[in-house]
PDB file of N, CA and C in Angstrom:
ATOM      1  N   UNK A   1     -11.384  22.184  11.599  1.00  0.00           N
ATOM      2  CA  UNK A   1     -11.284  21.776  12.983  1.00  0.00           C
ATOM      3  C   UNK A   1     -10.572  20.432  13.050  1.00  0.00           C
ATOM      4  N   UNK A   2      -9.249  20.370  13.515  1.00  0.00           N
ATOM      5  CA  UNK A   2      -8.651  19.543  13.735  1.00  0.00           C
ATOM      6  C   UNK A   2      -9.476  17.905  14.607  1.00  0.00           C
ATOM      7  N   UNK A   3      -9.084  16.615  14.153  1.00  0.00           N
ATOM      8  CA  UNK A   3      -9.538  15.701  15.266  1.00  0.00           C
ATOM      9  C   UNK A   3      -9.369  15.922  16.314  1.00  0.00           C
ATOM     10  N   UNK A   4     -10.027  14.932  17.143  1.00  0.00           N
ATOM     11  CA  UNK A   4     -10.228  14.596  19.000  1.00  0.00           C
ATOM     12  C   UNK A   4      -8.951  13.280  19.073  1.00  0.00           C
ATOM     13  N   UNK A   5      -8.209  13.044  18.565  1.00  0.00           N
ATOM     14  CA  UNK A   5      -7.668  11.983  18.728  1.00  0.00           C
ATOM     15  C   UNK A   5      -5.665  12.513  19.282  1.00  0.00           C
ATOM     16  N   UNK A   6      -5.417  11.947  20.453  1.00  0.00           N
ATOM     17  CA  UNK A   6      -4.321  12.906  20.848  1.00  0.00           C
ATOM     18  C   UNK A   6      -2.873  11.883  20.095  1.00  0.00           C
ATOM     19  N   UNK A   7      -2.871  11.231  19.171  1.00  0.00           N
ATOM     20  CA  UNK A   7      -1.969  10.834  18.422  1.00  0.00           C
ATOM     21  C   UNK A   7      -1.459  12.178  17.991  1.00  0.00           C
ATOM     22  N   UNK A   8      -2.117  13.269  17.256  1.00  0.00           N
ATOM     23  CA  UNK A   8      -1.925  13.795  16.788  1.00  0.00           C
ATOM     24  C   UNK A   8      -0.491  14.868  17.507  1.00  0.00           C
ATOM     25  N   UNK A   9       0.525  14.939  16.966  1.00  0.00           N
ATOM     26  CA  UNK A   9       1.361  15.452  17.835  1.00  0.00           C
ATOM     27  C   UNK A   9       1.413  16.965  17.423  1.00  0.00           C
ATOM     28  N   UNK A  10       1.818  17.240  16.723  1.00  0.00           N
ATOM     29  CA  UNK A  10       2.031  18.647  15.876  1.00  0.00           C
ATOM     30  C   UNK A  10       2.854  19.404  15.439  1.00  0.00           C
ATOM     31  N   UNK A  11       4.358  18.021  15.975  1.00  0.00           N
ATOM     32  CA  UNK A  11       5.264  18.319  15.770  1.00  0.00           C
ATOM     33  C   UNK A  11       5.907  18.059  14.275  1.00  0.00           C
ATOM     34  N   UNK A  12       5.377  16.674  13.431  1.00  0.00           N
ATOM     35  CA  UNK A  12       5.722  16.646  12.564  1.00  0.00           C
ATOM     36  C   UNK A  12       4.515  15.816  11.572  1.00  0.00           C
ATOM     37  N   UNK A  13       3.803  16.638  11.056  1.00  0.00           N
ATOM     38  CA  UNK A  13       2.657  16.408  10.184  1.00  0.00           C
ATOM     39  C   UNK A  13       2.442  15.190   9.051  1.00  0.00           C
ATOM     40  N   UNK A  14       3.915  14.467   8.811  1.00  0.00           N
ATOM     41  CA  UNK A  14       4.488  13.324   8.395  1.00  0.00           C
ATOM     42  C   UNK A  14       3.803  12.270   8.758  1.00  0.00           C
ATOM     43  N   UNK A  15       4.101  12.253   9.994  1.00  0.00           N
ATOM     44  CA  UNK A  15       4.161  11.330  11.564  1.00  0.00           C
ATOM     45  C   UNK A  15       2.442  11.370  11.723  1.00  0.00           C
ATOM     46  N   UNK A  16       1.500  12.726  11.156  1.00  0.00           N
ATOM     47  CA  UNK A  16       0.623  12.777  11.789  1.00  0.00           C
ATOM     48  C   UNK A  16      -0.718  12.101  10.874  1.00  0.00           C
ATOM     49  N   UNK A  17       0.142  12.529   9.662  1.00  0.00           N
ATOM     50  CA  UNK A  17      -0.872  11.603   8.561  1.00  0.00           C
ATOM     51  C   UNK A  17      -0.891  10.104   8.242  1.00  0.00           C
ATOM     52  N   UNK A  18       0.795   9.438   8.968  1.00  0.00           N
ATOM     53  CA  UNK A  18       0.435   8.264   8.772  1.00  0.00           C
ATOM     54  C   UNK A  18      -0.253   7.202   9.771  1.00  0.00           C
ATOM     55  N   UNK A  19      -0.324   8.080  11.053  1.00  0.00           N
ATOM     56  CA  UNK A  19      -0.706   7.990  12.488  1.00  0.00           C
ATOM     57  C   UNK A  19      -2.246   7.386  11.804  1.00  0.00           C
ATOM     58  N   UNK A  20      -2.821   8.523  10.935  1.00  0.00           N
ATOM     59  CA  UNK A  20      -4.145   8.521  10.694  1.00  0.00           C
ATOM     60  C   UNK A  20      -4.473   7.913   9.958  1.00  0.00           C
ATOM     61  N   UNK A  21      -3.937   7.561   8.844  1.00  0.00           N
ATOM     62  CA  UNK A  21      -3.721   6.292   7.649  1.00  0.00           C
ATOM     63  C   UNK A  21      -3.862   5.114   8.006  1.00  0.00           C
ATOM     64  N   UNK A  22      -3.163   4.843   9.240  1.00  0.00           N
ATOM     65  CA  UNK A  22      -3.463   3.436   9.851  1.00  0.00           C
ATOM     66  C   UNK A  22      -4.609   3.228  10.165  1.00  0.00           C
ATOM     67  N   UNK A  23      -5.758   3.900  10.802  1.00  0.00           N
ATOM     68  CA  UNK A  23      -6.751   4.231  11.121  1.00  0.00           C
ATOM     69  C   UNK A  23      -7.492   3.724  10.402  1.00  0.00           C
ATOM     70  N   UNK A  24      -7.214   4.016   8.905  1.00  0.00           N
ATOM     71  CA  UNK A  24      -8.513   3.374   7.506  1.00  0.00           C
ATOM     72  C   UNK A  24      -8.594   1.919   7.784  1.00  0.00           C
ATOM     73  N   UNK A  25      -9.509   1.751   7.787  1.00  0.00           N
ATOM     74  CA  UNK A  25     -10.127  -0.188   7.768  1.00  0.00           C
ATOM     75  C   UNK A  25     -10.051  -0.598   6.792  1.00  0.00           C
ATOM     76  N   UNK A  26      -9.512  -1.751   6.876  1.00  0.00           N
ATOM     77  CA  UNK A  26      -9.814  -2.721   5.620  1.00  0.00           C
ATOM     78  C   UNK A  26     -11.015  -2.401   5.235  1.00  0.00           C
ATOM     79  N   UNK A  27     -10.991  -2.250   3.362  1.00  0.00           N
ATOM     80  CA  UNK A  27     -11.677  -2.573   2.494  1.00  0.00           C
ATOM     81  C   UNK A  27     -12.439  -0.649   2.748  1.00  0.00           C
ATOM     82  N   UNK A  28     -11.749   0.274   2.920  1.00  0.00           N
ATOM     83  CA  UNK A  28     -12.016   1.513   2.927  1.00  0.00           C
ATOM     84  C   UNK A  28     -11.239   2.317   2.194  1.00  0.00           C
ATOM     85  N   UNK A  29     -11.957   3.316   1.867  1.00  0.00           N
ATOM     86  CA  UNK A  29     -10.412   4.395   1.405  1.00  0.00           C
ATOM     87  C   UNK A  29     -10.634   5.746   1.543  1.00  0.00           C
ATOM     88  N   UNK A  30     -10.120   6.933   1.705  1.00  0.00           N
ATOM     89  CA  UNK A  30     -10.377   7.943   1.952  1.00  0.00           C
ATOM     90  C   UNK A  30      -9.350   8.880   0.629  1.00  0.00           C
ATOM     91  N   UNK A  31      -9.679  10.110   1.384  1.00  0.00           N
ATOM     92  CA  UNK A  31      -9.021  11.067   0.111  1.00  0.00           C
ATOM     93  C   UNK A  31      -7.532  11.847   0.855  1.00  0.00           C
ATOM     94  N   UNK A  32      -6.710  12.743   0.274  1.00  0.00           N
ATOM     95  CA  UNK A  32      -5.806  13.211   0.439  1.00  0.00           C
ATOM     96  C   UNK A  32      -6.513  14.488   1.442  1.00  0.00           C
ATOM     97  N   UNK A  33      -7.378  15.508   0.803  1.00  0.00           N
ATOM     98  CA  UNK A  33      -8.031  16.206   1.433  1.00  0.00           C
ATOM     99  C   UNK A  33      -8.914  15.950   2.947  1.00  0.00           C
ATOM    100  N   UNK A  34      -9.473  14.958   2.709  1.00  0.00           N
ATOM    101  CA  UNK A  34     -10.001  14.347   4.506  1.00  0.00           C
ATOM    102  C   UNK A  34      -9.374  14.288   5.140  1.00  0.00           C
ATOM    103  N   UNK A  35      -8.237  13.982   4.615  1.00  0.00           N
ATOM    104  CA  UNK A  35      -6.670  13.748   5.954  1.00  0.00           C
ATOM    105  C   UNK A  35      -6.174  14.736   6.157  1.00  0.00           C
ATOM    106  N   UNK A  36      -6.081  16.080   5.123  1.00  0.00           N
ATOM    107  CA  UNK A  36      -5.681  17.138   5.396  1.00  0.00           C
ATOM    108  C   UNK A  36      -6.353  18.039   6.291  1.00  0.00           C
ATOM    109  N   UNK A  37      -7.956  17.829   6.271  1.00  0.00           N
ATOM    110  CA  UNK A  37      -9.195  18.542   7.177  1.00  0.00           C
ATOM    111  C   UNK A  37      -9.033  17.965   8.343  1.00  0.00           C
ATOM    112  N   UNK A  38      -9.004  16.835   8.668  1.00  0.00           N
ATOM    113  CA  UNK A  38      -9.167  16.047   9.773  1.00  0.00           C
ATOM    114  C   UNK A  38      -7.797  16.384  10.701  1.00  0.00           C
ATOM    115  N   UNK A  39      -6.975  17.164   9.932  1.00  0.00           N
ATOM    116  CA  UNK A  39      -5.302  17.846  10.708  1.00  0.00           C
ATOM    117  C   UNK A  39      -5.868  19.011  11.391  1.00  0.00           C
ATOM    118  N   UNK A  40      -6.597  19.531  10.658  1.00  0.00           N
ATOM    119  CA  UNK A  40      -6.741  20.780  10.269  1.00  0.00           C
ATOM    120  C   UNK A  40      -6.025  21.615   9.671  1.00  0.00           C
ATOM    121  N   UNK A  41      -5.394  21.147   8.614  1.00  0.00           N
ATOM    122  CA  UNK A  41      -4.647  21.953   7.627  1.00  0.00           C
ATOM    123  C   UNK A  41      -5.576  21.815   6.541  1.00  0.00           C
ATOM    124  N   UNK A  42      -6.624  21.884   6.348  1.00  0.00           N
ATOM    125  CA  UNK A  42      -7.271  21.729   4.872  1.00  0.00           C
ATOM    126  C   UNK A  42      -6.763  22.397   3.493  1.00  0.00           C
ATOM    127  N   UNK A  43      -5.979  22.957   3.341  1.00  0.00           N
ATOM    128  CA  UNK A  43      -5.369  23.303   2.165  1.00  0.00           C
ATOM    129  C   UNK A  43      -4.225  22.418   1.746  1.00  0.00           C
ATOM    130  N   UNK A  44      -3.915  21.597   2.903  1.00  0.00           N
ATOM    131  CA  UNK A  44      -2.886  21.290   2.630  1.00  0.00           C
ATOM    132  C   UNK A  44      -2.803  19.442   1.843  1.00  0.00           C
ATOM    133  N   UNK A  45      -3.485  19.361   0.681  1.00  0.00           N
ATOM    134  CA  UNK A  45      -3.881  18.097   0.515  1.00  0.00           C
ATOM    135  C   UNK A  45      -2.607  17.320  -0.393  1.00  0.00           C
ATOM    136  N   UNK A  46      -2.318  18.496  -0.707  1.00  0.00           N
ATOM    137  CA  UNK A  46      -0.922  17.911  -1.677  1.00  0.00           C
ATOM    138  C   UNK A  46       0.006  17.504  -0.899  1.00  0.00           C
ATOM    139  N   UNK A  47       0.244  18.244   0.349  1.00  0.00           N
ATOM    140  CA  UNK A  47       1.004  17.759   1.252  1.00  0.00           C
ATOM    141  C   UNK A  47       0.647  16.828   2.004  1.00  0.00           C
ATOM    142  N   UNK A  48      -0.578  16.241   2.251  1.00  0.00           N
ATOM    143  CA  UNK A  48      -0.496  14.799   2.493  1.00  0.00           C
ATOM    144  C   UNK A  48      -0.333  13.918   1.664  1.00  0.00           C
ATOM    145  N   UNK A  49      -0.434  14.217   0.038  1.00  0.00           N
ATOM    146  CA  UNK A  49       0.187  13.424  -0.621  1.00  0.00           C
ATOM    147  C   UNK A  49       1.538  13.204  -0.971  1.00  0.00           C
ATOM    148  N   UNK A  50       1.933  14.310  -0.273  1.00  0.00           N
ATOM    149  CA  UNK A  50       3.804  13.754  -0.232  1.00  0.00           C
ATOM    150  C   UNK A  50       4.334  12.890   1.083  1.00  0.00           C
ATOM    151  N   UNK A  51       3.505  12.984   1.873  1.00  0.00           N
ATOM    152  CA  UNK A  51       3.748  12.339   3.253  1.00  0.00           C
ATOM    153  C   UNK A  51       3.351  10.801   2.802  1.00  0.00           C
ATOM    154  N   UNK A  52       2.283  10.456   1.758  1.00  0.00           N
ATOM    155  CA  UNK A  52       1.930   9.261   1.316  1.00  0.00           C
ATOM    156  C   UNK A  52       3.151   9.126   0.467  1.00  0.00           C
ATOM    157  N   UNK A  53       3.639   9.568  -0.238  1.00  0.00           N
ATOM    158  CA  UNK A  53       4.700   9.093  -1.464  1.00  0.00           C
ATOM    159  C   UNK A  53       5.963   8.683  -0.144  1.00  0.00           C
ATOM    160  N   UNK A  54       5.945   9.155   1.023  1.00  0.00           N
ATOM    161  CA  UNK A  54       7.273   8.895   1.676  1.00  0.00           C
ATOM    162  C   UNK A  54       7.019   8.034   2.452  1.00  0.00           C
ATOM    163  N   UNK A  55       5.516   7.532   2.513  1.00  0.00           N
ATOM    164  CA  UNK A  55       5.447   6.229   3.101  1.00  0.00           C
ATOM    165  C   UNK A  55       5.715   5.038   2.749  1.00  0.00           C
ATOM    166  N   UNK A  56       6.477   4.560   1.217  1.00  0.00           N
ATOM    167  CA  UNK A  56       6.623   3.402   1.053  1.00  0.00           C
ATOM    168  C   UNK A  56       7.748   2.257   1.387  1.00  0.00           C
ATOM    169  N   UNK A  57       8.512   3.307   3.009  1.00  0.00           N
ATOM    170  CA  UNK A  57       9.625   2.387   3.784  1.00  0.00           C
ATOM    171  C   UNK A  57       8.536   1.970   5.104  1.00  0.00           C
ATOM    172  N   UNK A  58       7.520   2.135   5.272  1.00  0.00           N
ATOM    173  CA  UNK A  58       7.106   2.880   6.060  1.00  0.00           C
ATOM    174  C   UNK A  58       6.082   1.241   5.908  1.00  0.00           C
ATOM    175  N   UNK A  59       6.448   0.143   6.322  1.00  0.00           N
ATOM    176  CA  UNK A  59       5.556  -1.310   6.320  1.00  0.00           C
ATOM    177  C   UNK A  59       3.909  -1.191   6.991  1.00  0.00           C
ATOM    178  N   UNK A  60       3.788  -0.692   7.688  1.00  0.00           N
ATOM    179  CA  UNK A  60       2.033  -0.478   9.122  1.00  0.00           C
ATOM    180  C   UNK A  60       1.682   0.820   8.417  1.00  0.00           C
ATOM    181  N   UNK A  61       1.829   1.293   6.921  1.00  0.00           N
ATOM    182  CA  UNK A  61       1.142   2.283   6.512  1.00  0.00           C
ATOM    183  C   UNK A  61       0.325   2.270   5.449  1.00  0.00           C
ATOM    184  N   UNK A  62      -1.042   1.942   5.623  1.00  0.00           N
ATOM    185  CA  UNK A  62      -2.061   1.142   4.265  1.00  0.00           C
ATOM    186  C   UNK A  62      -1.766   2.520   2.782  1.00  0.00           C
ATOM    187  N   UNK A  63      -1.287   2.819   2.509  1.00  0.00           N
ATOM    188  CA  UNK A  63      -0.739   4.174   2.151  1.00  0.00           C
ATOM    189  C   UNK A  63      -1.993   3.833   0.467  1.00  0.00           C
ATOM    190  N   UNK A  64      -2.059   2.435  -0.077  1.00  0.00           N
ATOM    191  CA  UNK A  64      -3.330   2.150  -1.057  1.00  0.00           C
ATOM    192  C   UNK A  64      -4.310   2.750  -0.724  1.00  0.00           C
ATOM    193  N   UNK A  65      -4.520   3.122   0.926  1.00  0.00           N
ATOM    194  CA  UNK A  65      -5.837   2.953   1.009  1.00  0.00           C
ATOM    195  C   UNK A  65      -6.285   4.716   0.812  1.00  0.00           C
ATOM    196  N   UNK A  66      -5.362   6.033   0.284  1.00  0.00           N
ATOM    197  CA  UNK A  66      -5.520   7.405   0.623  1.00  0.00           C
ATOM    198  C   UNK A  66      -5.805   7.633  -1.256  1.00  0.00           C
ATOM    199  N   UNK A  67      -5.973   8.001  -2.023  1.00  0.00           N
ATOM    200  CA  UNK A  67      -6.481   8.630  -3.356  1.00  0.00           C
ATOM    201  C   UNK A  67      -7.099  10.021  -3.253  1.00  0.00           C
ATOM    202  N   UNK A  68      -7.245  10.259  -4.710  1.00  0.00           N
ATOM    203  CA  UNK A  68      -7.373  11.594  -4.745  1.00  0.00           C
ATOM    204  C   UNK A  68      -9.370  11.559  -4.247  1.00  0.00           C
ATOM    205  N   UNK A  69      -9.732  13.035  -4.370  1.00  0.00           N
ATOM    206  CA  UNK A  69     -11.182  13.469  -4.175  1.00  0.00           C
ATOM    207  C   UNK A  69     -12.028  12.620  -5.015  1.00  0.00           C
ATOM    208  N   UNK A  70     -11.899  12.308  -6.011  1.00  0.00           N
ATOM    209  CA  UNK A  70     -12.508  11.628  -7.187  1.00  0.00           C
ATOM    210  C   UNK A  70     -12.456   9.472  -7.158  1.00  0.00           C
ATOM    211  N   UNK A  71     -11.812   9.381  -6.131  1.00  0.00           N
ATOM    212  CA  UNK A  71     -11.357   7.739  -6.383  1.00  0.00           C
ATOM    213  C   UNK A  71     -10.238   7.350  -7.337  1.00  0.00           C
ATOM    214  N   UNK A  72      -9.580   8.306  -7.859  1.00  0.00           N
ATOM    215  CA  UNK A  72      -8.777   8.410  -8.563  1.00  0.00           C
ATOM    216  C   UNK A  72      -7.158   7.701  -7.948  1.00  0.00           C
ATOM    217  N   UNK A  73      -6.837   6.303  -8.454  1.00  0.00           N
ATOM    218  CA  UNK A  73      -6.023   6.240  -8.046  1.00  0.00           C
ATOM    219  C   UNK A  73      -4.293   7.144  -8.609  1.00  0.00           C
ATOM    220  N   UNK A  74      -4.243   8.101  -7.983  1.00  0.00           N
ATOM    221  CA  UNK A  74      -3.430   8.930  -8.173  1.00  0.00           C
ATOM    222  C   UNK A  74      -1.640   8.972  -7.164  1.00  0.00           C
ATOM    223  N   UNK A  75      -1.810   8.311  -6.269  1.00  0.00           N
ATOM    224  CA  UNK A  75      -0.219   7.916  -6.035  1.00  0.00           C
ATOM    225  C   UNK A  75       0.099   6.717  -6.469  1.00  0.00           C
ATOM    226  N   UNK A  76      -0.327   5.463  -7.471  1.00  0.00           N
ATOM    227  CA  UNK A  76      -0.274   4.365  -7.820  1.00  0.00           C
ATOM    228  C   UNK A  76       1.362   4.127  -8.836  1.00  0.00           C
ATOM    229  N   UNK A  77       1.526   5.407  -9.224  1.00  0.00           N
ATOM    230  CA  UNK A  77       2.996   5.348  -9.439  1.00  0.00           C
ATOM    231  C   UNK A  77       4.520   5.386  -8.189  1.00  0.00           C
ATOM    232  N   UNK A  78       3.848   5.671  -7.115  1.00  0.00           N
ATOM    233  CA  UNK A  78       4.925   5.310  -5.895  1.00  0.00           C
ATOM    234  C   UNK A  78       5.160   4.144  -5.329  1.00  0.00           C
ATOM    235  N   UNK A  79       4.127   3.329  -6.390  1.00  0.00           N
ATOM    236  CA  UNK A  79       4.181   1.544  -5.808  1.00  0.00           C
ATOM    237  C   UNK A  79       5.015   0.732  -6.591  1.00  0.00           C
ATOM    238  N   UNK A  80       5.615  -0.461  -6.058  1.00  0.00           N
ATOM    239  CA  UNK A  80       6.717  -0.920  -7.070  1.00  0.00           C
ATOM    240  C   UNK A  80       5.750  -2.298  -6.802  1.00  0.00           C
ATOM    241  N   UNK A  81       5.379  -2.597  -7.887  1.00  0.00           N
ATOM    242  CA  UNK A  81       4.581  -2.237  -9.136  1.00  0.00           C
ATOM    243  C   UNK A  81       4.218  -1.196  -9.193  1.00  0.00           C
ATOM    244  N   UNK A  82       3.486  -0.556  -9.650  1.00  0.00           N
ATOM    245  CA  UNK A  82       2.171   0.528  -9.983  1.00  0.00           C
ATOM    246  C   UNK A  82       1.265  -0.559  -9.689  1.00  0.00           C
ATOM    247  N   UNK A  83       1.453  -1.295 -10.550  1.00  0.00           N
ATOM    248  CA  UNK A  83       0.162  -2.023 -10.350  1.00  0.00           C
ATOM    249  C   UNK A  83      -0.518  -2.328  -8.842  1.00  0.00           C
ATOM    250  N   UNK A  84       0.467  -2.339  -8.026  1.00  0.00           N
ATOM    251  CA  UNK A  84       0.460  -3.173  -6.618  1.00  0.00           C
ATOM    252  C   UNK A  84      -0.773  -2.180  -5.248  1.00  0.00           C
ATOM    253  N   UNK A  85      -0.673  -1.201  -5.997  1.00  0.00           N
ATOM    254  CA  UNK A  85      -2.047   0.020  -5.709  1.00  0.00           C
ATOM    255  C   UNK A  85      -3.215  -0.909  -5.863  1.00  0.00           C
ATOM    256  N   UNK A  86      -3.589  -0.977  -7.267  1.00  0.00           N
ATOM    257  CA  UNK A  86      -4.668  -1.332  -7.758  1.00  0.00           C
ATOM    258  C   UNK A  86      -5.328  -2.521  -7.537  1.00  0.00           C
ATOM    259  N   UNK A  87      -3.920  -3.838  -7.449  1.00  0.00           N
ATOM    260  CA  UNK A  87      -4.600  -5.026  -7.042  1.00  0.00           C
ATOM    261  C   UNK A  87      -4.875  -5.317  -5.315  1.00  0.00           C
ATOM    262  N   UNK A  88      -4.194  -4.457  -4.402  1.00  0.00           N
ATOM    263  CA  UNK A  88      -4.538  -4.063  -2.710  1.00  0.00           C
ATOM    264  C   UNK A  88      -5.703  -3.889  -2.660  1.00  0.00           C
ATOM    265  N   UNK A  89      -6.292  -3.098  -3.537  1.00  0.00           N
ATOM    266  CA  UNK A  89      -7.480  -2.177  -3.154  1.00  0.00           C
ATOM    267  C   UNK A  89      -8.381  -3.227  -3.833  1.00  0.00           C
ATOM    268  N   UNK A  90      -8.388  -3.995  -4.519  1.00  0.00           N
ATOM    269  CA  UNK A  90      -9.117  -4.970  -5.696  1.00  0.00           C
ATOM    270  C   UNK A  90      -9.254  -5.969  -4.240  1.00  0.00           C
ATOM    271  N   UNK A  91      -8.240  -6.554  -3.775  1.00  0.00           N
ATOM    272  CA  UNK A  91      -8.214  -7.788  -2.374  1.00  0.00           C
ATOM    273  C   UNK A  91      -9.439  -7.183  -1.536  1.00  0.00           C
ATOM    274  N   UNK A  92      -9.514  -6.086  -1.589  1.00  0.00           N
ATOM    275  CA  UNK A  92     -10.441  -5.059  -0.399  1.00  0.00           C
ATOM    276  C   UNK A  92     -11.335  -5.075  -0.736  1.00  0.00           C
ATOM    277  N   UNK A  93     -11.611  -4.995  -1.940  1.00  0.00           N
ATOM    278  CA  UNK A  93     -13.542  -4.910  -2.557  1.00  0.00           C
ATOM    279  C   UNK A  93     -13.379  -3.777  -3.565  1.00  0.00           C
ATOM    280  N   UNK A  94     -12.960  -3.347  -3.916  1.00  0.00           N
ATOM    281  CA  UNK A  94     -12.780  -2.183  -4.738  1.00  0.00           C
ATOM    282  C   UNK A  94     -12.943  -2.473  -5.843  1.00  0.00           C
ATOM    283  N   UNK A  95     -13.660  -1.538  -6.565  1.00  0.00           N
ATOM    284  CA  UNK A  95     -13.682  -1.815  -8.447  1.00  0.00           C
ATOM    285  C   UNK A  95     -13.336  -0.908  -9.559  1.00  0.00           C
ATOM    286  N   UNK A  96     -12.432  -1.127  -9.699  1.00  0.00           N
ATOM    287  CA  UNK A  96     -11.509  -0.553 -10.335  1.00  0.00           C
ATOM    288  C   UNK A  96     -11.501  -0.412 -11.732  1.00  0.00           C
ATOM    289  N   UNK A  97     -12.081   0.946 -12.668  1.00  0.00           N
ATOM    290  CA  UNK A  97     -11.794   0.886 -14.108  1.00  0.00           C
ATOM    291  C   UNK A  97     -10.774   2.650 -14.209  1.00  0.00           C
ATOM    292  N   UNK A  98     -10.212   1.949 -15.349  1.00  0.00           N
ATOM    293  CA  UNK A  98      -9.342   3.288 -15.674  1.00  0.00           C
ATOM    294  C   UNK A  98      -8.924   4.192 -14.811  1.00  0.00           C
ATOM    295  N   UNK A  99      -7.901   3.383 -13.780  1.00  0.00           N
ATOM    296  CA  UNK A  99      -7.470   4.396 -12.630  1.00  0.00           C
ATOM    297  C   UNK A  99      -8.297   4.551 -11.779  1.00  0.00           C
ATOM    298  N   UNK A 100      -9.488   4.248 -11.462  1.00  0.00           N
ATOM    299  CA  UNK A 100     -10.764   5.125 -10.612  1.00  0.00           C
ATOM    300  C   UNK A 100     -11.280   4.139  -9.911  1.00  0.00           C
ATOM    301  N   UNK A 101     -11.642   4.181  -8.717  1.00  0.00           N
ATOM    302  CA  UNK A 101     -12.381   3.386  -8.201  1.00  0.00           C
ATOM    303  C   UNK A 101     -13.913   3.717  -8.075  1.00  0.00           C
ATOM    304  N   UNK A 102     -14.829   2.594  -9.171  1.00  0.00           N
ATOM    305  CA  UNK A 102     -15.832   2.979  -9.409  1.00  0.00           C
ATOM    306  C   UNK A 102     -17.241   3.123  -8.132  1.00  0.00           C
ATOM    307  N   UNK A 103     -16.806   2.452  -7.099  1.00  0.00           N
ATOM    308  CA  UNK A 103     -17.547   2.225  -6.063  1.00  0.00           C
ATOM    309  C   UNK A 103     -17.041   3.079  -4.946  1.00  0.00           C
ATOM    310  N   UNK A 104     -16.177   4.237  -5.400  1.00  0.00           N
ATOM    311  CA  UNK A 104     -15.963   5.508  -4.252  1.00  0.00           C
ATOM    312  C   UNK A 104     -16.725   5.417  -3.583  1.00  0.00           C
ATOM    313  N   UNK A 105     -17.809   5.485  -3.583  1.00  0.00           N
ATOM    314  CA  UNK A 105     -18.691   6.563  -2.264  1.00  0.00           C
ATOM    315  C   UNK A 105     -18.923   5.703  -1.484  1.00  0.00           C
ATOM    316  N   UNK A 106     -19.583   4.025  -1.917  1.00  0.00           N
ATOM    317  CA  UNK A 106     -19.170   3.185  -0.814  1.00  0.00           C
ATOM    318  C   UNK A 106     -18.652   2.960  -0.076  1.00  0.00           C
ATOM    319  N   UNK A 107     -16.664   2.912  -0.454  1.00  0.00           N
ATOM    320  CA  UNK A 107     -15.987   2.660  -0.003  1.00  0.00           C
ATOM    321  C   UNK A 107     -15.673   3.687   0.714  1.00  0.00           C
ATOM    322  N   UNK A 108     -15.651   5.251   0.969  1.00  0.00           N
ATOM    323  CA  UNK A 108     -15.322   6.158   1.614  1.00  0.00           C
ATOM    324  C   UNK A 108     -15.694   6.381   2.834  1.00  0.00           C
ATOM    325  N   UNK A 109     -13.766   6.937   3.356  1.00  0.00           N
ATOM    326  CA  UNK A 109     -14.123   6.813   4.783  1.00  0.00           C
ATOM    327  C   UNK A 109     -13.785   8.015   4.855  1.00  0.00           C
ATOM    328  N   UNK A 110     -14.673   8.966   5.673  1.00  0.00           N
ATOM    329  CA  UNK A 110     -14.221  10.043   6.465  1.00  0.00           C
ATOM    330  C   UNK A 110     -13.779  10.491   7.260  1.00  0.00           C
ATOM    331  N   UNK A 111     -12.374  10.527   7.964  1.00  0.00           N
ATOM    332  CA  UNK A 111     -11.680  10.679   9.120  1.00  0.00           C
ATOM    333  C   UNK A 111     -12.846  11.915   9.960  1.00  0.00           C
ATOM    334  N   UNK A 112     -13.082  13.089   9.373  1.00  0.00           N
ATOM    335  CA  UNK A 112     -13.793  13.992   9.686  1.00  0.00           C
ATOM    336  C   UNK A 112     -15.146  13.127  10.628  1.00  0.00           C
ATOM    337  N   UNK A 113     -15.978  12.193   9.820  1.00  0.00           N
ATOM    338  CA  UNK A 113     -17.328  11.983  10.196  1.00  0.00           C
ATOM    339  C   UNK A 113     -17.097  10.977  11.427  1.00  0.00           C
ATOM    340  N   UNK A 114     -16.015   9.759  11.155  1.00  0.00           N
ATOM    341  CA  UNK A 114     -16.002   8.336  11.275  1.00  0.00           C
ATOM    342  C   UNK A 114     -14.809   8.737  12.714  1.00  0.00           C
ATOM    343  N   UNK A 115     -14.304   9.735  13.302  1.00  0.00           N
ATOM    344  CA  UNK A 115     -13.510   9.750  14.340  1.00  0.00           C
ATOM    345  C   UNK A 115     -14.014  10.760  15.389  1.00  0.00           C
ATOM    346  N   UNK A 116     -15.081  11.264  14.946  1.00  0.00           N
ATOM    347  CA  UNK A 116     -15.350  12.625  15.974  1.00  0.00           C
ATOM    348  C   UNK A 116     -15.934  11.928  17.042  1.00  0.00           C
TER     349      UNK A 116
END
């Protein structure tokens, strides 16, 4: 079930994930899949992770703040650094070992729960 929020256009799903990206609060992070449910495309999680990889012209798009299901920082190679993922999310509160952010569940935001 798609959000209540009429940003959502439907014309170009690009446009619609980073609409929603902005949305994450400081010192939050959500997953590829929440953003994909919260479209209502839920299968489509890979494809919000390409809409994140094409956000990095894209300045008003916290694009650190989206990772995989696991806390896994997993688009951290589309950052110039790489590193520049890891230390964003570190400024935010995040704790970070081996790729992962160990304090996921804290930090998780659910577009699904946190917008209805």
């Amino acid at each position: 079930m798609p959000g209540k929020y009429t940003y959502i256009n439907r014309t170009n799903f690009f446009e619609d994930v980073w609409e929603l990206v902005k949305l994450i609060p400081k010192g939050r992070v959500t997953s590829y899949g929440s953003i994909a449910r919260y479209l209502g495309a839920g299968s489509s999680a890979r494809m919000v992770g390409w809409a994140m990889n094409a956000a990095g012209a894209i300045e008003d798009v916290p694009a650190h703040r989206v990772v995989n299901r696991n806390g896994m920082l997993s688009g951290k190679a589309h950052f110039d650094p790489p590193e520049k993922m890891e230390r964003l999310l570190q400024q935010e509160g995040a704790v970070i070992e081996n790729n992962c952010i160990k304090n996921f569940q804290e930090m998780f935001w659910d577009p699904n729960i946190e917008l209805i």
